[in-house]
Protein backbone atom coordinates (compact mmCIF):
# COMPACT_ATOMS: atom_id res chain seq x y z
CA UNK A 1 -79.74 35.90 30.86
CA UNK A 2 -80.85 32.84 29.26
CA UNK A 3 -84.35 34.28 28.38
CA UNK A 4 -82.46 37.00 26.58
CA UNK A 5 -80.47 34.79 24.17
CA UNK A 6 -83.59 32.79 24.06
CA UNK A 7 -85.31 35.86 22.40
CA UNK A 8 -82.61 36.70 20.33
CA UNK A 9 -81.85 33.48 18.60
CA UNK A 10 -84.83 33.87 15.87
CA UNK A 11 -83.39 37.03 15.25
CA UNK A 12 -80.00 36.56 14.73
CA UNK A 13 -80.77 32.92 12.54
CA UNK A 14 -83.00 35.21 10.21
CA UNK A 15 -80.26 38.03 10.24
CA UNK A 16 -77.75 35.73 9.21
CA UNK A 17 -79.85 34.00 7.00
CA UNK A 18 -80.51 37.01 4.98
CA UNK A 19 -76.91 38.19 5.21
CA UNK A 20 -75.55 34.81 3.61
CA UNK A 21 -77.90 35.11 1.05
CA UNK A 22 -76.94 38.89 0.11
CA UNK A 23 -73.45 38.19 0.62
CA UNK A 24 -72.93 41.21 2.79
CA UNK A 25 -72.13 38.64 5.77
CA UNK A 26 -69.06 41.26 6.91
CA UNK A 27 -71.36 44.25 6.78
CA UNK A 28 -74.20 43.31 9.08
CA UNK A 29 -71.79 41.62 11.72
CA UNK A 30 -69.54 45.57 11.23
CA UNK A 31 -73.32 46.84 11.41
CA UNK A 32 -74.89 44.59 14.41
CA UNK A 33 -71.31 45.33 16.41
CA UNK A 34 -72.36 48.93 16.13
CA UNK A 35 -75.61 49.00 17.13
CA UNK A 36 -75.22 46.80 20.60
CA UNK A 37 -72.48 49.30 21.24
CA UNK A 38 -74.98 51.89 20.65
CA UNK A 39 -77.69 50.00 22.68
CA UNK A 40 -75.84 49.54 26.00
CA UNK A 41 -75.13 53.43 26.34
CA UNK A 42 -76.52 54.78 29.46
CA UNK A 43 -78.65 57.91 27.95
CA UNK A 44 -79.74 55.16 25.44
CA UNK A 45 -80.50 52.58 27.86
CA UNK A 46 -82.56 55.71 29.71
CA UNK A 47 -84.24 56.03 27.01
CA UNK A 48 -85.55 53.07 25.66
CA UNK A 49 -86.77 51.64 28.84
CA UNK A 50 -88.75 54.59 29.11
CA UNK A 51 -92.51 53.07 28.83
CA UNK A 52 -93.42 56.00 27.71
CA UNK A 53 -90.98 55.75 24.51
CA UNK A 54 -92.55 54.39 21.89
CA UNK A 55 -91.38 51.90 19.31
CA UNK A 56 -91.22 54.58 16.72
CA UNK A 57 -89.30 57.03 18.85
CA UNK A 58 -87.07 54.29 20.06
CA UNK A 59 -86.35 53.49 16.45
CA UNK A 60 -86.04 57.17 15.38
CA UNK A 61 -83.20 57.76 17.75
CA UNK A 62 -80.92 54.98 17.11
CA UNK A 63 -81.18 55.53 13.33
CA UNK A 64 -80.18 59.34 14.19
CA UNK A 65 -77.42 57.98 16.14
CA UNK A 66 -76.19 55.49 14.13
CA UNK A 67 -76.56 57.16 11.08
CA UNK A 68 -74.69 55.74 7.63
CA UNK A 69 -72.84 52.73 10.28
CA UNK A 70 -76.43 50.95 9.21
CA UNK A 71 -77.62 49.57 5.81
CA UNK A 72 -81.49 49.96 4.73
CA UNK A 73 -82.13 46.35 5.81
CA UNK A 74 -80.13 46.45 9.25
CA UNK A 75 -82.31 49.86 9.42
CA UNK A 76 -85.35 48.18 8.94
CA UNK A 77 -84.43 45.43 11.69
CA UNK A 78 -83.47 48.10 13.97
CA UNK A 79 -87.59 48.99 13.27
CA UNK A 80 -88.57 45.90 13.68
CA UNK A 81 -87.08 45.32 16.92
CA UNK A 82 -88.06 48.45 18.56
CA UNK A 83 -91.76 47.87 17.28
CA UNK A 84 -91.66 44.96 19.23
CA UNK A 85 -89.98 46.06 22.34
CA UNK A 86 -87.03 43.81 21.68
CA UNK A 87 -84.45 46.57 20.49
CA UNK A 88 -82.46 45.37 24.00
CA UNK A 89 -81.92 42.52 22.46
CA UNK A 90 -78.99 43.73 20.06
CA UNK A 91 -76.21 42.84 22.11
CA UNK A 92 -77.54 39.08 22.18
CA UNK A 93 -78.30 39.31 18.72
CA UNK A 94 -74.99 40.44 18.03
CA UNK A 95 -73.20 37.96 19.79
CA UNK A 96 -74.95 35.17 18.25
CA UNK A 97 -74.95 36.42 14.82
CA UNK A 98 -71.06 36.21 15.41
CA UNK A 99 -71.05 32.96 16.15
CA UNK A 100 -73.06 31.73 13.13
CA UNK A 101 -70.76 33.84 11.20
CA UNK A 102 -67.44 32.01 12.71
CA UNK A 103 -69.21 28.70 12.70
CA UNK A 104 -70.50 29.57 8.87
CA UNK A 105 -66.94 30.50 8.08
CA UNK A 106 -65.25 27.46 9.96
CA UNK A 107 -63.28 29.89 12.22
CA UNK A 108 -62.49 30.04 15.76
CA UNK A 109 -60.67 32.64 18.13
CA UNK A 110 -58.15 31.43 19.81
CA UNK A 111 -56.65 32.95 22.66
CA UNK A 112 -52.78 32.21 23.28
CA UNK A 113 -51.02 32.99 26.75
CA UNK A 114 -47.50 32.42 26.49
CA UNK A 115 -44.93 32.45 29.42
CA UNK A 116 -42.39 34.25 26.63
CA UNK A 117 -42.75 35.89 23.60
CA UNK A 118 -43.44 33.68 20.81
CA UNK A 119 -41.88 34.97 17.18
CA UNK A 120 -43.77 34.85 13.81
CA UNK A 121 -42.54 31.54 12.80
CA UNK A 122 -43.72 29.68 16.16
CA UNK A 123 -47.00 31.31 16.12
CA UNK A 124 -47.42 29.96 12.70
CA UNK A 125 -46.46 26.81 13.47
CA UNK A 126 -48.52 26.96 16.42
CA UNK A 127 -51.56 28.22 14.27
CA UNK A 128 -51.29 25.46 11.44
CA UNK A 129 -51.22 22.77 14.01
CA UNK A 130 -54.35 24.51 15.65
CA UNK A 131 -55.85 24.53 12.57
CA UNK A 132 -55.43 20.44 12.21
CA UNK A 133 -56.55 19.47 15.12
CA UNK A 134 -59.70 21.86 15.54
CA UNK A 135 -60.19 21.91 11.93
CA UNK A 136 -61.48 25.42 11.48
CA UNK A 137 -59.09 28.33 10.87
CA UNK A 138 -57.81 30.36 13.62
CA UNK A 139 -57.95 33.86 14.49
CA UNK A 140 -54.91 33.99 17.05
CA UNK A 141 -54.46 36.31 19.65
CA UNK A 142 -51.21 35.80 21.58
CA UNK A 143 -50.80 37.26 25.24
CA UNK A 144 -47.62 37.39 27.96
CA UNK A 145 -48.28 36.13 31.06
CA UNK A 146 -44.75 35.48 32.97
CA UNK A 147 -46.29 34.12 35.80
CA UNK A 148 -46.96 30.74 34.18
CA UNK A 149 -43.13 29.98 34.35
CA UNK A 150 -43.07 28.06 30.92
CA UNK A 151 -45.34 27.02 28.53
CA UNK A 152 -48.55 28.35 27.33
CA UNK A 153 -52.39 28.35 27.87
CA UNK A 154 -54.29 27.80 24.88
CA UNK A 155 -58.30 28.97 24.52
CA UNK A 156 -60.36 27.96 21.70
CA UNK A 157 -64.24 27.65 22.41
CA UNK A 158 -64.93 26.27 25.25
CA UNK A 159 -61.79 23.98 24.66
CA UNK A 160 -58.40 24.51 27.13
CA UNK A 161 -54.83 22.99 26.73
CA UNK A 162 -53.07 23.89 29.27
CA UNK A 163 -49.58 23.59 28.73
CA UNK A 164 -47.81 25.86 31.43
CA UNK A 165 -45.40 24.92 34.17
CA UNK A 166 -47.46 26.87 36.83
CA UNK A 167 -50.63 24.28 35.67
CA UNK A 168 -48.39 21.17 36.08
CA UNK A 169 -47.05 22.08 39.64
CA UNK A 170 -50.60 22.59 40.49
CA UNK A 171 -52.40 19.37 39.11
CA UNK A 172 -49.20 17.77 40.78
CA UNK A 173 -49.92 19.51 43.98
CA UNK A 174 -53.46 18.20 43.42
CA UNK A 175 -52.57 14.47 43.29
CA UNK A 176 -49.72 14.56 46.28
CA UNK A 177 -52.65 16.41 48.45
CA UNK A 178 -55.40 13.60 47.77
């Protein structure tokens, strides 16, 4: 899948390029989000690897399906990319137009999995510390996971602190084993 994000990074860079500049950075990632969803549908998928499709047709149909979800200029990518044979590409485009936008907006997702229910005031506490040490702000998403025993797993990026009970007995398992 590497070729595919290969061939979708131009587009997304000149996507988000041109949504920066028009300050409608919210609307094409609501927009993009829409189409991949639309792209990976299994009549879809039918019918735009259909080599007998062309790029006109191909366009045609996802602008009928999407209808008003897509602005002139997303509409006119959407063209652009099926006139090329490259209107697969959406999902990539997608995902990598979101992470310009996070990395444009100095955000980060970050995934919480707690052994017990963390109230408001922890999770802000837990956020604002995030936030200091990863300096970006952070879109938290907190998750129960009882089997962990205590603590929690934190995911940010490609970045994991692993905090839990279960992870200690296990590196300690590790190091009495070797």
């Amino acid at each position: 899948m590497a070729e595919l994000s290969t061939l979708a990074r131009p587009y997304a860079r000149a996507a988000f390029e041109y949504a920066v500049a028009a300050k409608q950075l919210q609307a094409w990632s609501d927009g993009l989000k829409t189409a991949a969803i639309v792209v990976v549908q299994t009549p879809v998928v039918s019918l735009l690897s259909s080599p007998s499709t062309t790029g006109a047709e191909q366009s045609s149909a996802m602008l009928d399906i999407c209808g008003t979800e897509l602005s002139v200029t997303l509409q006119n990518l959407v063209v652009i990319l099926s006139e090329n044979r490259r209107i697969q590409l959406l999902p990539q485009i997608s995902q990598q137009f979101e992470a310009l936008k996070a990395n444009h907006e100095k955000a980060i997702d970050v995934e919480v999995i707690s052994a017990r229910d963390l109230d408001a005031e922890q999770q802000r506490q837990l956020s604002d510390a995030l936030a200091v040490k990863l300096e970006r702000n952070i879109n938290m998403k907190v998750r129960l996971d009882k089997s962990l025993i205590g603590g929690a797993v934190i995911r940010a990026g490609d970045t994991v602190i692993d905090g839990s009970i279960r992870g200690r007995l296990t590196k300690l398992a590790e190091s009495l084993n070797s």
